[in-house]
C-alpha atoms as a PDB file:
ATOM      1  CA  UNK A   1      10.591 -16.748 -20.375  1.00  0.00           C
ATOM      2  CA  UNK A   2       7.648 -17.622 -23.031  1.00  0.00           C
ATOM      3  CA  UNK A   3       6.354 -20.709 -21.746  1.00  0.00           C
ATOM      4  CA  UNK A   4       3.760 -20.840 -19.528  1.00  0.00           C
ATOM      5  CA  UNK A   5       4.828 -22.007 -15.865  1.00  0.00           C
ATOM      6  CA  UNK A   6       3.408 -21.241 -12.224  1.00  0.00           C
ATOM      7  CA  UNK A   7       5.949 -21.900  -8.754  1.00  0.00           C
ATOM      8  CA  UNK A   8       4.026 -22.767  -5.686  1.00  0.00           C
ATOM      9  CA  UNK A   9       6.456 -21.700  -2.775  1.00  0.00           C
ATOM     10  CA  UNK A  10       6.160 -22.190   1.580  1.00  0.00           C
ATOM     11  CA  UNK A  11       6.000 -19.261   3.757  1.00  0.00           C
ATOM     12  CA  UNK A  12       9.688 -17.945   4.563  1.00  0.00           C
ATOM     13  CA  UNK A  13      10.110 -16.715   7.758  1.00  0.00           C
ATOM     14  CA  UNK A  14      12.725 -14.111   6.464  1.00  0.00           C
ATOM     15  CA  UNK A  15      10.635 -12.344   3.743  1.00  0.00           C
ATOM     16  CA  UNK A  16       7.936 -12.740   6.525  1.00  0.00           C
ATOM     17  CA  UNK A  17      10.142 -10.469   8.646  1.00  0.00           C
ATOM     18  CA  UNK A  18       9.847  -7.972   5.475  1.00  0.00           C
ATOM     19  CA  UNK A  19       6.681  -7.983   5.064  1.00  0.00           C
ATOM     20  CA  UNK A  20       5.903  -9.853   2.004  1.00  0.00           C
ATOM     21  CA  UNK A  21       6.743 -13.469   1.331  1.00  0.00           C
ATOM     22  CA  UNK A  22       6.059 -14.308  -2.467  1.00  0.00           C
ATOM     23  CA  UNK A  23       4.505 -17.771  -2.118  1.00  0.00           C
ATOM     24  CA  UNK A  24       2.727 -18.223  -5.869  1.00  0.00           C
ATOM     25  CA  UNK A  25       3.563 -16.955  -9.119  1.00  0.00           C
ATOM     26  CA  UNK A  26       3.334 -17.744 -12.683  1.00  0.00           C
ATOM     27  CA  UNK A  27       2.536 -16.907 -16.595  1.00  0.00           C
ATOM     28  CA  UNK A  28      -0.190 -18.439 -18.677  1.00  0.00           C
ATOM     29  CA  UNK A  29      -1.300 -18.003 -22.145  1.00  0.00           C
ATOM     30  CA  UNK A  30      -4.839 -19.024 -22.898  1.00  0.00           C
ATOM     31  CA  UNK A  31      -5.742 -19.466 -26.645  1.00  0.00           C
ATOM     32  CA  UNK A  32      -9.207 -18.378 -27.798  1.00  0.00           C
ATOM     33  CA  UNK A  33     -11.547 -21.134 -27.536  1.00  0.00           C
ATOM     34  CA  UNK A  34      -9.726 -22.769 -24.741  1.00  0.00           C
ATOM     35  CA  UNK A  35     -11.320 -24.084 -21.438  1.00  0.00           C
ATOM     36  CA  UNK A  36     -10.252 -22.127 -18.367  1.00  0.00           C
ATOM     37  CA  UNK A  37      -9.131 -22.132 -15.810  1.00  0.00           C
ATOM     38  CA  UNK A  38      -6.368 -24.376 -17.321  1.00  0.00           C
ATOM     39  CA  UNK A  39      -6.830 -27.928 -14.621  1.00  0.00           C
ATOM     40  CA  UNK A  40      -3.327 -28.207 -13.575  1.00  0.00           C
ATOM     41  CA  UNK A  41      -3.257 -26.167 -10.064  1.00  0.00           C
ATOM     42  CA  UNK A  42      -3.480 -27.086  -6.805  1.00  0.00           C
ATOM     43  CA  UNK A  43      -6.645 -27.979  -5.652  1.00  0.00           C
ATOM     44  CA  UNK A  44      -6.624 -25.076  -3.238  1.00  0.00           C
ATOM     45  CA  UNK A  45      -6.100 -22.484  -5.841  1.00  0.00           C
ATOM     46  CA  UNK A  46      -8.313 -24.351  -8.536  1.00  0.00           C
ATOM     47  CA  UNK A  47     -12.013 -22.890  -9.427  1.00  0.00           C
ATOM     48  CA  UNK A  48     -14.473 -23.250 -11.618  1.00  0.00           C
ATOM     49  CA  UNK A  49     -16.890 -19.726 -12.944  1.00  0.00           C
ATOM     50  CA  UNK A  50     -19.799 -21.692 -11.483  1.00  0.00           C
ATOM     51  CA  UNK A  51     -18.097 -21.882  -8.086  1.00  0.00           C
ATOM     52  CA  UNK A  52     -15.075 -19.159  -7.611  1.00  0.00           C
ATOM     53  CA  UNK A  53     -12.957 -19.079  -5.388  1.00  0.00           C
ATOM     54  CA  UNK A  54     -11.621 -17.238  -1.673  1.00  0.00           C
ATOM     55  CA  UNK A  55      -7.805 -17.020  -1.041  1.00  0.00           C
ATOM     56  CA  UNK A  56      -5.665 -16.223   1.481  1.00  0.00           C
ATOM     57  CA  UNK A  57      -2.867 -14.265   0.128  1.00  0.00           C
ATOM     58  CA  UNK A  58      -3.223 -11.202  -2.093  1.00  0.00           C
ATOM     59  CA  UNK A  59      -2.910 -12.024  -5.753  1.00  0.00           C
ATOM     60  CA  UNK A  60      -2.162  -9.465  -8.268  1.00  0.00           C
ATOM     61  CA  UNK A  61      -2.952 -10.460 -12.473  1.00  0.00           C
ATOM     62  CA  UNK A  62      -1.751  -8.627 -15.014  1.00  0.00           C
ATOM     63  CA  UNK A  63      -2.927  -8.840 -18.347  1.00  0.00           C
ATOM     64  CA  UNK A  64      -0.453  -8.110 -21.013  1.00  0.00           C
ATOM     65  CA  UNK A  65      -2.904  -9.292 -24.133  1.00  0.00           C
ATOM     66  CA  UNK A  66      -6.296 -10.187 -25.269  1.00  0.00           C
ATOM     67  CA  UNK A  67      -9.595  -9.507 -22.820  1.00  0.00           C
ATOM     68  CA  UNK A  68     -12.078 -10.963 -20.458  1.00  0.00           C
ATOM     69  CA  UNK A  69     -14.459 -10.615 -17.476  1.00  0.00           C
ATOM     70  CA  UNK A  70     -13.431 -10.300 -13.716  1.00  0.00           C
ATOM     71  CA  UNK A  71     -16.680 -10.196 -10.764  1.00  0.00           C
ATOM     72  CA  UNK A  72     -15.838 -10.227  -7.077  1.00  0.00           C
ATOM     73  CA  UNK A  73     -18.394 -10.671  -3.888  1.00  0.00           C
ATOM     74  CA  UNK A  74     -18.157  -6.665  -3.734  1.00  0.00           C
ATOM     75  CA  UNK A  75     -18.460  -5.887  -7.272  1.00  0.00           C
ATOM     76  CA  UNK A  76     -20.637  -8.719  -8.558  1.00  0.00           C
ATOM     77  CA  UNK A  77     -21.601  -7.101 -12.104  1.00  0.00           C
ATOM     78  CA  UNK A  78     -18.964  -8.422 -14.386  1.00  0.00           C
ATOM     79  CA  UNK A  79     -16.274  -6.275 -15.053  1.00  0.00           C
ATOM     80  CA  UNK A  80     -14.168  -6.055 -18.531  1.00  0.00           C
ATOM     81  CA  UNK A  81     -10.480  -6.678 -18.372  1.00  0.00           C
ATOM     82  CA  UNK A  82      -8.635  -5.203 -21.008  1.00  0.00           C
ATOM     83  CA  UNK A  83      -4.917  -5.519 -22.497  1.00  0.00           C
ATOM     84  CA  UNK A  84      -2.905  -3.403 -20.545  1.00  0.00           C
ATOM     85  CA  UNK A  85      -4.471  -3.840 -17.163  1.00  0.00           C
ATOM     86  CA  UNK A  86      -4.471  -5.733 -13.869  1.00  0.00           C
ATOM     87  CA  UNK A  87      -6.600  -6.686 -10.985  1.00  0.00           C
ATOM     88  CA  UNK A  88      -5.401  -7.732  -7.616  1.00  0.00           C
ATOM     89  CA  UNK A  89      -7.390 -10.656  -5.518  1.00  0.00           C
ATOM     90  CA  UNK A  90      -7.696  -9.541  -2.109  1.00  0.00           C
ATOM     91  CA  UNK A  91      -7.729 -12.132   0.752  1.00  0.00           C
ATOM     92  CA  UNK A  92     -10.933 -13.442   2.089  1.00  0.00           C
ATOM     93  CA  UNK A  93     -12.745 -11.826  -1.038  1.00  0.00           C
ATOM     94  CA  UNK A  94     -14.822 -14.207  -3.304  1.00  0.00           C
ATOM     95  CA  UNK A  95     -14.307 -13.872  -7.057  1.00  0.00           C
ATOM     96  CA  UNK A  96     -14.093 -15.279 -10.541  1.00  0.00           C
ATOM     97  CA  UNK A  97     -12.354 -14.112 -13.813  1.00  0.00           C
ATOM     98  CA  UNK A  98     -11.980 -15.422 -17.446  1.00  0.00           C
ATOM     99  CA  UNK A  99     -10.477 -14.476 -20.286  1.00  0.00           C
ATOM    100  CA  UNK A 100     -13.322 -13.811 -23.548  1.00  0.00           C
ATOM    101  CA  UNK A 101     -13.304 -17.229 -25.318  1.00  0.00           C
ATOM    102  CA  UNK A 102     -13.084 -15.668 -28.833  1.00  0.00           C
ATOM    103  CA  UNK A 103      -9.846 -13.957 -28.343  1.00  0.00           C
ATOM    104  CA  UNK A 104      -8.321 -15.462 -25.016  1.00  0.00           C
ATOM    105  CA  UNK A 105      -5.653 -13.625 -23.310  1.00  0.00           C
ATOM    106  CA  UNK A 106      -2.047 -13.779 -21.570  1.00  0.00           C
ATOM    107  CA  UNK A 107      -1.834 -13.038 -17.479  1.00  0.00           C
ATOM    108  CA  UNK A 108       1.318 -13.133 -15.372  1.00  0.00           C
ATOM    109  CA  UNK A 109       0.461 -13.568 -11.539  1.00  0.00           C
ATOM    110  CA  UNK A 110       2.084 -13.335  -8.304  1.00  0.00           C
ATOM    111  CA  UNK A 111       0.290 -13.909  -4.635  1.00  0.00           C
ATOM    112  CA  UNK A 112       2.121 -12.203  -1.845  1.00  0.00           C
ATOM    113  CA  UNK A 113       1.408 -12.957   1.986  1.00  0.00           C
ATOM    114  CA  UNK A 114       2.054 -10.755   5.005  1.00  0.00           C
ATOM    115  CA  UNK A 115       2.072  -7.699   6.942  1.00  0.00           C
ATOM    116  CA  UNK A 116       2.972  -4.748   4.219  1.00  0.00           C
ATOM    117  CA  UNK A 117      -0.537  -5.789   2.196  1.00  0.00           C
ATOM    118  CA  UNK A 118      -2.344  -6.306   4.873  1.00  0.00           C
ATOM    119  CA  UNK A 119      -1.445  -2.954   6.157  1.00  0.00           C
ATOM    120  CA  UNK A 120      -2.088  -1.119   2.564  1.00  0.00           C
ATOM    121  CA  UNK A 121      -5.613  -2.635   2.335  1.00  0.00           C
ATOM    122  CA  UNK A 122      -6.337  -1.806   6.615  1.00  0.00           C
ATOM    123  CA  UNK A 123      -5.348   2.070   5.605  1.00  0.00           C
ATOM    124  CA  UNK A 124      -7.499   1.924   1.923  1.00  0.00           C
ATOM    125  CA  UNK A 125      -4.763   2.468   0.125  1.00  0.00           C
ATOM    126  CA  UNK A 126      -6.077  -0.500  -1.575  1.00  0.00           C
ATOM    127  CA  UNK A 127      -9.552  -1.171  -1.751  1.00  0.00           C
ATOM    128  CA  UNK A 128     -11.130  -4.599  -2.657  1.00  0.00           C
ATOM    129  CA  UNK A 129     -14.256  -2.786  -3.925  1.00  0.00           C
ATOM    130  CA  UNK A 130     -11.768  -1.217  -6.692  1.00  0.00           C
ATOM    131  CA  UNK A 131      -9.785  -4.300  -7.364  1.00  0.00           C
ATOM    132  CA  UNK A 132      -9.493  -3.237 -11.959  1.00  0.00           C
ATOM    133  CA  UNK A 133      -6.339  -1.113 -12.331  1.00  0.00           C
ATOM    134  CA  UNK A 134      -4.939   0.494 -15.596  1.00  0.00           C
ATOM    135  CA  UNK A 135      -1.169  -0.871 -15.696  1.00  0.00           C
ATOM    136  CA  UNK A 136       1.601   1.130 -17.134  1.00  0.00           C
ATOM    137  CA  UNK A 137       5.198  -0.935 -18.639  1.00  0.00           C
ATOM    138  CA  UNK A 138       6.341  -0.661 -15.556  1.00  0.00           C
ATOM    139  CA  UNK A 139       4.512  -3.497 -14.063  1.00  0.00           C
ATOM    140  CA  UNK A 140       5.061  -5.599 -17.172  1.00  0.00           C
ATOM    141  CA  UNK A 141       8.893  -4.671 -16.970  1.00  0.00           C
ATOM    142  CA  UNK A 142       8.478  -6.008 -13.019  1.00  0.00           C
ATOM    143  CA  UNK A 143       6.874  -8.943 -14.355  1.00  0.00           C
ATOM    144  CA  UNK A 144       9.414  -9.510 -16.624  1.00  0.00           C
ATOM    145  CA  UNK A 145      11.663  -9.574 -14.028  1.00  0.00           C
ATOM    146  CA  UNK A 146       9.581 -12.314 -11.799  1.00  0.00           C
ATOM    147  CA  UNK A 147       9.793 -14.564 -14.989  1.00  0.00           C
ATOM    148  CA  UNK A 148      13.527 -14.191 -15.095  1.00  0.00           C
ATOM    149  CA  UNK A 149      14.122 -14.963 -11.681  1.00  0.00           C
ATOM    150  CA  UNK A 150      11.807 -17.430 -11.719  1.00  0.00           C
ATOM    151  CA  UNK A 151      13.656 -19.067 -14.811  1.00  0.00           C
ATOM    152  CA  UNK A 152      16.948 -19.082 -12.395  1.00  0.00           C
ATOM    153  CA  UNK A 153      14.826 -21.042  -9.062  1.00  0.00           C
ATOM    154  CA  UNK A 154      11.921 -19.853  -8.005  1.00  0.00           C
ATOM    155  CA  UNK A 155      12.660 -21.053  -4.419  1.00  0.00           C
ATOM    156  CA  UNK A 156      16.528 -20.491  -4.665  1.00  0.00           C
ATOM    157  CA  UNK A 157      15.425 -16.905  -5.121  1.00  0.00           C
ATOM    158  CA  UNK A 158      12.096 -16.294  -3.264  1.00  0.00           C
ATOM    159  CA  UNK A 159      13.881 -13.446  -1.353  1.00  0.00           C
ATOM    160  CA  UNK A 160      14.245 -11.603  -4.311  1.00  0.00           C
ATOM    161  CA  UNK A 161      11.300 -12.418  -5.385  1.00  0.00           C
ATOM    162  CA  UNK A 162       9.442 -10.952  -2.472  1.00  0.00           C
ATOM    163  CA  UNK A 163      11.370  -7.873  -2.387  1.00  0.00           C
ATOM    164  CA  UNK A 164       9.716  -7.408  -6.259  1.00  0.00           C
ATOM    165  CA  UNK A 165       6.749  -8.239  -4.597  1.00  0.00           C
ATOM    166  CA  UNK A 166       7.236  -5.205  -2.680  1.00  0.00           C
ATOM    167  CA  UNK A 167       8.315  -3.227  -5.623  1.00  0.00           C
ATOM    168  CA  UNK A 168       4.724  -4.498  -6.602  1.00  0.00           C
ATOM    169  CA  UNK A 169       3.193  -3.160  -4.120  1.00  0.00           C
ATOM    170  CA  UNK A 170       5.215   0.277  -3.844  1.00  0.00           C
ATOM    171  CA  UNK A 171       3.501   0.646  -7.318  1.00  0.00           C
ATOM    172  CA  UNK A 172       0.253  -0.246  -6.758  1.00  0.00           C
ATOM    173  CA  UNK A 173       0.436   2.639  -4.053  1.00  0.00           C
ATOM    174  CA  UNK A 174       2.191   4.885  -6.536  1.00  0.00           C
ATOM    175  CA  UNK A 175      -0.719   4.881  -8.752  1.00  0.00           C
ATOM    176  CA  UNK A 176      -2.539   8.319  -9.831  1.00  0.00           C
ATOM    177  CA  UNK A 177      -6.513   6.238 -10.419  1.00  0.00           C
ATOM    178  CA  UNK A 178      -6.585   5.820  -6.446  1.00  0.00           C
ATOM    179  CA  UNK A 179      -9.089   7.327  -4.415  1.00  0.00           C
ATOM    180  CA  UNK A 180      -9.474  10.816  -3.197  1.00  0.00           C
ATOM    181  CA  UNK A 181      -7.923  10.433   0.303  1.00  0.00           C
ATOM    182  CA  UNK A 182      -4.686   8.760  -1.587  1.00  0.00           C
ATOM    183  CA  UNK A 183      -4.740  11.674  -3.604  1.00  0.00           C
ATOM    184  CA  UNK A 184      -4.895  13.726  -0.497  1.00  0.00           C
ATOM    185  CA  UNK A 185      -1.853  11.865   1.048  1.00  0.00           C
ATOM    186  CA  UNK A 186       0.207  12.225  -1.796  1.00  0.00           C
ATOM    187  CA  UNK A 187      -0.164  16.235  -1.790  1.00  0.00           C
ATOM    188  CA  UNK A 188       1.131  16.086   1.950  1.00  0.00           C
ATOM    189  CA  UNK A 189       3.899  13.900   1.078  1.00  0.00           C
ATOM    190  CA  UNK A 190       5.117  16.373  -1.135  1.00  0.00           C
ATOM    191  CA  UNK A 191       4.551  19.228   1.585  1.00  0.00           C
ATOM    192  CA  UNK A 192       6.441  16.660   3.849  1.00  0.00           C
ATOM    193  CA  UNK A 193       9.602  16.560   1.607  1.00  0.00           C
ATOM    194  CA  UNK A 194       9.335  20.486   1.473  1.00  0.00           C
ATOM    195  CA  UNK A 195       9.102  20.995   4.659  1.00  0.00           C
ATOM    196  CA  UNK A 196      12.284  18.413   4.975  1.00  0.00           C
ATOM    197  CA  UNK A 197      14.598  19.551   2.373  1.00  0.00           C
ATOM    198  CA  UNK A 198      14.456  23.141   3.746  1.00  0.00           C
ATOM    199  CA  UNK A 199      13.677  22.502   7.869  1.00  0.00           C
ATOM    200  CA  UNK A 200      16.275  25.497   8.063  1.00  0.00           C
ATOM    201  CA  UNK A 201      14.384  27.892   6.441  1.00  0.00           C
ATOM    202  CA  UNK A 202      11.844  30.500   7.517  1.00  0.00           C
ATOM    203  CA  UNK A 203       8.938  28.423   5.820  1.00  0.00           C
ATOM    204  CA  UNK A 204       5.736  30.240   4.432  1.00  0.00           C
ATOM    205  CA  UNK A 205       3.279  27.356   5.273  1.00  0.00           C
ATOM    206  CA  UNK A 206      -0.016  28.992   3.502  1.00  0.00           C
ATOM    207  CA  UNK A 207       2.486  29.710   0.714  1.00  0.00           C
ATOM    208  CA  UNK A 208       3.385  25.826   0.683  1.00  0.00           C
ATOM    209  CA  UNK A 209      -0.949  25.338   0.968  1.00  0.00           C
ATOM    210  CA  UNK A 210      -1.485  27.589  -1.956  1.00  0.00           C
ATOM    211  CA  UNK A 211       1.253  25.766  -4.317  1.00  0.00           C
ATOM    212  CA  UNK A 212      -0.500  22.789  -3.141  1.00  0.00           C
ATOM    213  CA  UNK A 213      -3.762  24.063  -4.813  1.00  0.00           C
ATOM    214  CA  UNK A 214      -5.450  23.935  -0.787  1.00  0.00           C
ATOM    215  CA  UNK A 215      -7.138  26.366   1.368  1.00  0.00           C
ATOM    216  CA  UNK A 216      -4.701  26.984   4.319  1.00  0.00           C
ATOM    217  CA  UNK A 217      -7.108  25.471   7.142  1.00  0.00           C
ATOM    218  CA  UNK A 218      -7.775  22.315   4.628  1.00  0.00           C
ATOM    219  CA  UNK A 219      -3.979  21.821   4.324  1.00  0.00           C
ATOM    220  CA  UNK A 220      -3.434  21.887   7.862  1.00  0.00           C
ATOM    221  CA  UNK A 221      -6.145  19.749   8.805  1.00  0.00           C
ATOM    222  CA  UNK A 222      -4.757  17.279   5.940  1.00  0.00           C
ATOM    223  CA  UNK A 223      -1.542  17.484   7.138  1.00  0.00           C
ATOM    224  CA  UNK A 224      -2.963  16.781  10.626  1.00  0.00           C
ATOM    225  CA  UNK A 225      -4.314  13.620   9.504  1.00  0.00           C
ATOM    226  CA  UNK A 226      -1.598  11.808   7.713  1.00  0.00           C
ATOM    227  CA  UNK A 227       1.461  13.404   9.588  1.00  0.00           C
ATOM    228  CA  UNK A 228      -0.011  13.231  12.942  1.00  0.00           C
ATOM    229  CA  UNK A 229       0.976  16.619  13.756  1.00  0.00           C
ATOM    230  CA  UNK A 230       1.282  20.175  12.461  1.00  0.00           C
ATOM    231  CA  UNK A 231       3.705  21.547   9.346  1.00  0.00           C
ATOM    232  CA  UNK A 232       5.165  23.834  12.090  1.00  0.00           C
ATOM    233  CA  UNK A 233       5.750  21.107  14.673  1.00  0.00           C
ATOM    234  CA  UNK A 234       6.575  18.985  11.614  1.00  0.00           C
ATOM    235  CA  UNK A 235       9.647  21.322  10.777  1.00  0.00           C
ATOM    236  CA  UNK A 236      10.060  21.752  14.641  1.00  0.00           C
ATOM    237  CA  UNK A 237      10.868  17.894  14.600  1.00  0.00           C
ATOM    238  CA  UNK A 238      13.076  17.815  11.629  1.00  0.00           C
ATOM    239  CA  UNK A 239      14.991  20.566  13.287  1.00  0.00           C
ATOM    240  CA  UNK A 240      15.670  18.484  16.382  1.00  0.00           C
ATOM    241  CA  UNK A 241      16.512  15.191  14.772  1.00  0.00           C
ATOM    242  CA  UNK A 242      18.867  16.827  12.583  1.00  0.00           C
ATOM    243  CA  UNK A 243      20.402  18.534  15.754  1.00  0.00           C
ATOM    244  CA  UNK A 244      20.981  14.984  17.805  1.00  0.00           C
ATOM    245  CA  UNK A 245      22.742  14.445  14.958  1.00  0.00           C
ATOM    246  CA  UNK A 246      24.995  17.004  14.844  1.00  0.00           C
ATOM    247  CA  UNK A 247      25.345  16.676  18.679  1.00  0.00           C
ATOM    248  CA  UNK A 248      26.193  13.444  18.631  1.00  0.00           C
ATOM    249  CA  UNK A 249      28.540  13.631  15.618  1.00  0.00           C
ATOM    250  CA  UNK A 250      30.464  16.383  15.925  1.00  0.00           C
ATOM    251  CA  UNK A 251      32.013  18.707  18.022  1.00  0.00           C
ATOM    252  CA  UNK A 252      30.231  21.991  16.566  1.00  0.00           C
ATOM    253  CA  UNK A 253      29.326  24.911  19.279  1.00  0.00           C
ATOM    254  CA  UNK A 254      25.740  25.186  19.893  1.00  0.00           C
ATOM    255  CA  UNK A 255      25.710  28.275  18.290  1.00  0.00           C
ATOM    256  CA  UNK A 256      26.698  27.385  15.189  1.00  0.00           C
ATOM    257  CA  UNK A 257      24.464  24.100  15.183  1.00  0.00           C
ATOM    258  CA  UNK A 258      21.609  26.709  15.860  1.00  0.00           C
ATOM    259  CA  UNK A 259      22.259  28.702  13.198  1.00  0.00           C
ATOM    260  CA  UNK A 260      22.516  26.057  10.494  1.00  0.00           C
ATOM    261  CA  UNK A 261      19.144  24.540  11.442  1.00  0.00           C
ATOM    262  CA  UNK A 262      17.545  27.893  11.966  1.00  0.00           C
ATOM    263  CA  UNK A 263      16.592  28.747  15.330  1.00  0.00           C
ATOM    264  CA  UNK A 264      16.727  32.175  15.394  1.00  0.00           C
ATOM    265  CA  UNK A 265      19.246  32.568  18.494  1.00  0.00           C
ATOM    266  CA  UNK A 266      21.187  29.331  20.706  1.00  0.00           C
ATOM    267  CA  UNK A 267      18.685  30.134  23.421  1.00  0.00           C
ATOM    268  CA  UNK A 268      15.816  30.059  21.296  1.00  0.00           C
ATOM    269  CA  UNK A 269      17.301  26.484  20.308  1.00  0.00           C
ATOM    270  CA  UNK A 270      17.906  25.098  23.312  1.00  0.00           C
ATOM    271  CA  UNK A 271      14.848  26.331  25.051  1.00  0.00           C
ATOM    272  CA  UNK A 272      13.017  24.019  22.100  1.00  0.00           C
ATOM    273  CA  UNK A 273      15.626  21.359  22.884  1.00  0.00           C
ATOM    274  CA  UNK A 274      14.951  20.691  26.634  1.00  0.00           C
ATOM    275  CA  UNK A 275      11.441  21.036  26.263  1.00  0.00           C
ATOM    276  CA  UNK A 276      11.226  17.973  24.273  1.00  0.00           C
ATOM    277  CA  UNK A 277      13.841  16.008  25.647  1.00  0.00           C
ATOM    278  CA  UNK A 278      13.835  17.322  29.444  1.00  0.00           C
ATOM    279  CA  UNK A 279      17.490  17.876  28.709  1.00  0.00           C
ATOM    280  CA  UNK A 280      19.907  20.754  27.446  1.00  0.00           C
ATOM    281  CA  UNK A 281      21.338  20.181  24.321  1.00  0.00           C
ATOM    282  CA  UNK A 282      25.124  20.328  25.887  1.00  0.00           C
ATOM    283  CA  UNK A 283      24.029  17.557  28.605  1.00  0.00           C
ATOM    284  CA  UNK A 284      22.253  15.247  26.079  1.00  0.00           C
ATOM    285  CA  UNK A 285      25.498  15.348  24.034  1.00  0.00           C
ATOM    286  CA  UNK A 286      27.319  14.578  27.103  1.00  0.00           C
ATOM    287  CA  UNK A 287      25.110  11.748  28.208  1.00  0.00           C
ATOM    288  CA  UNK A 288      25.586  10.088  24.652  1.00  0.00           C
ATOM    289  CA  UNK A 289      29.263  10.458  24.322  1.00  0.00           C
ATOM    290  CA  UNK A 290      29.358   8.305  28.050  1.00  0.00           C
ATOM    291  CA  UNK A 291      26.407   5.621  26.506  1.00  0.00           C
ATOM    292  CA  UNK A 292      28.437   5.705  23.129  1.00  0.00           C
ATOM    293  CA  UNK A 293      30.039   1.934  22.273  1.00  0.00           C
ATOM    294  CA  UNK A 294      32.046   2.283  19.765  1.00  0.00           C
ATOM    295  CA  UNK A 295      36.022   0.889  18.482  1.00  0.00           C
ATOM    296  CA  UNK A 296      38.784   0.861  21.001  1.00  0.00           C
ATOM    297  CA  UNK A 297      41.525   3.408  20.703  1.00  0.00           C
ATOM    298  CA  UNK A 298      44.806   2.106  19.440  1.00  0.00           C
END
């Protein structure tokens, strides 16, 4: 899709229960020497650089060509917006933009309303006081793919469209420019996925810190934060969701389910077992196979 076009769409309780609920999105080209914004939007969502403008939903503008100027009630010193970039509009937040009048520029928009943004900006993982991002092709090939969808209904297809506004989002989260304590997050995500992949193992956890590039005390206190618990109680909790599985599942002695998740003996197992669920593992299977609904037998 070339042309320039914007869809205006009502809240959806569906994508609602997702999350995100695409209700705005569009593509604009704005020659140099052009007046902007363009006067063709809702009065709601229509500003003038003398006035700005607060919205409700998170907007996120990506600019695939040409430059401007972007200022915001928390960054009020205009900003440049280059080719190649994007800034998001965060809810409640004052702010103007413009593309440079002597070269214009091309954005591609999309506002997205509920609980998964809301939650990324309550945790700083996105920050209205750094609202300029540099934008690889991946966002423009996600844009892309709003425009096509967009081109086939906009409101036959606002469930798809939401779940790009997630994809949207996921990437916007992804991003290496975020802060320090993202940064921070994303080391003990990969410790996390460690720690997952080899639960059975005898993990070396200040081996894990030091591949990390962290001091063991800093990585635990890290992990501490975001995990909400220690590595070892971590790979303690892996263990014992892996064996309810296994419990429930199959018919595999206790012995043998404690030696492929690692306890070092079946005692040592289900001593760990009862004291976090106040049952033995060989009663907790029994209890489930009673609660169990499943077909009836032929």
């Amino acid at each position: 899709m070339d042309t320039n076009y914007f869809h205006y769409l009502p809240e959806n309780r569906l994508c609602a229960s997702w999350g995100c609920t695409v209700t705005a999105l569009g593509r604009s080209r704005t020659p140099s020497g052009s007046a902007y914004p363009p006067q063709r939007h809702p009065e709601d969502y229509q500003f003038t650089w003398e006035s700005g403008r607060i919205l409700d939903g998170f907007h996120v503008v990506y600019i695939s060509s040409g430059r401007g100027t972007f200022e915001s009630a928390l960054n009020p010193c205009p900003q440049a917006v280059e080719a190649g970039s994007l800034f998001i509009l965060f809810s409640g937040v004052w702010h103007r933009y413009a593309p440079d009048p002597s070269v214009g520029w091309v954005e591609h928009w999309l506002e997205c309303r509920g609980s998964a943004f809301e939650a990324a900006r309550a945790s700083g993982a996105l920050d209205p006081a750094q609202p300029i991002r540099a934008a690889s092709v991946d966002y423009l090939n996600l844009f892309n793919q709003v425009h096509a969808w967009a081109e086939r209904g906009a409101l036959e297809h606002q469930g798809v469209l939401s779940t790009l506004g997630l994809q949207l989002l996921a990437l916007l989260l992804a991003d290496p420019e975020r802060n320090s304590g993202s940064q921070n997050e994303a080391l003990i995500q990969r410790a996390m996925l460690h720690i997952l992949e080899n639960s059975h193992r005898a993990l070396n956890m200040p081996q894990i810190a030091r591949e990390l590039k962290l001091g063991y005390t800093r990585f635990r206190e890290l992990f501490q934060e975001h995990a909400q618990t220690s590595p070892k109680q971590y790979q303690l909790k892996i263990r014992l969701e892996r064996a309810r599985e296994l419990l429930r599942n199959t018919e595999l002695p206790l012995k043998e389910i404690a030696v492929r998740l690692g306890f070092h003996t079946a005692f040592h197992f289900s001593h760990q077992f009862r004291a976090h669920h106040q049952l033995a593992p060989s009663a907790w299977r029994k209890q489930g196979r009673l609660t169990q609904i499943g077909p009836a037998p032929r």
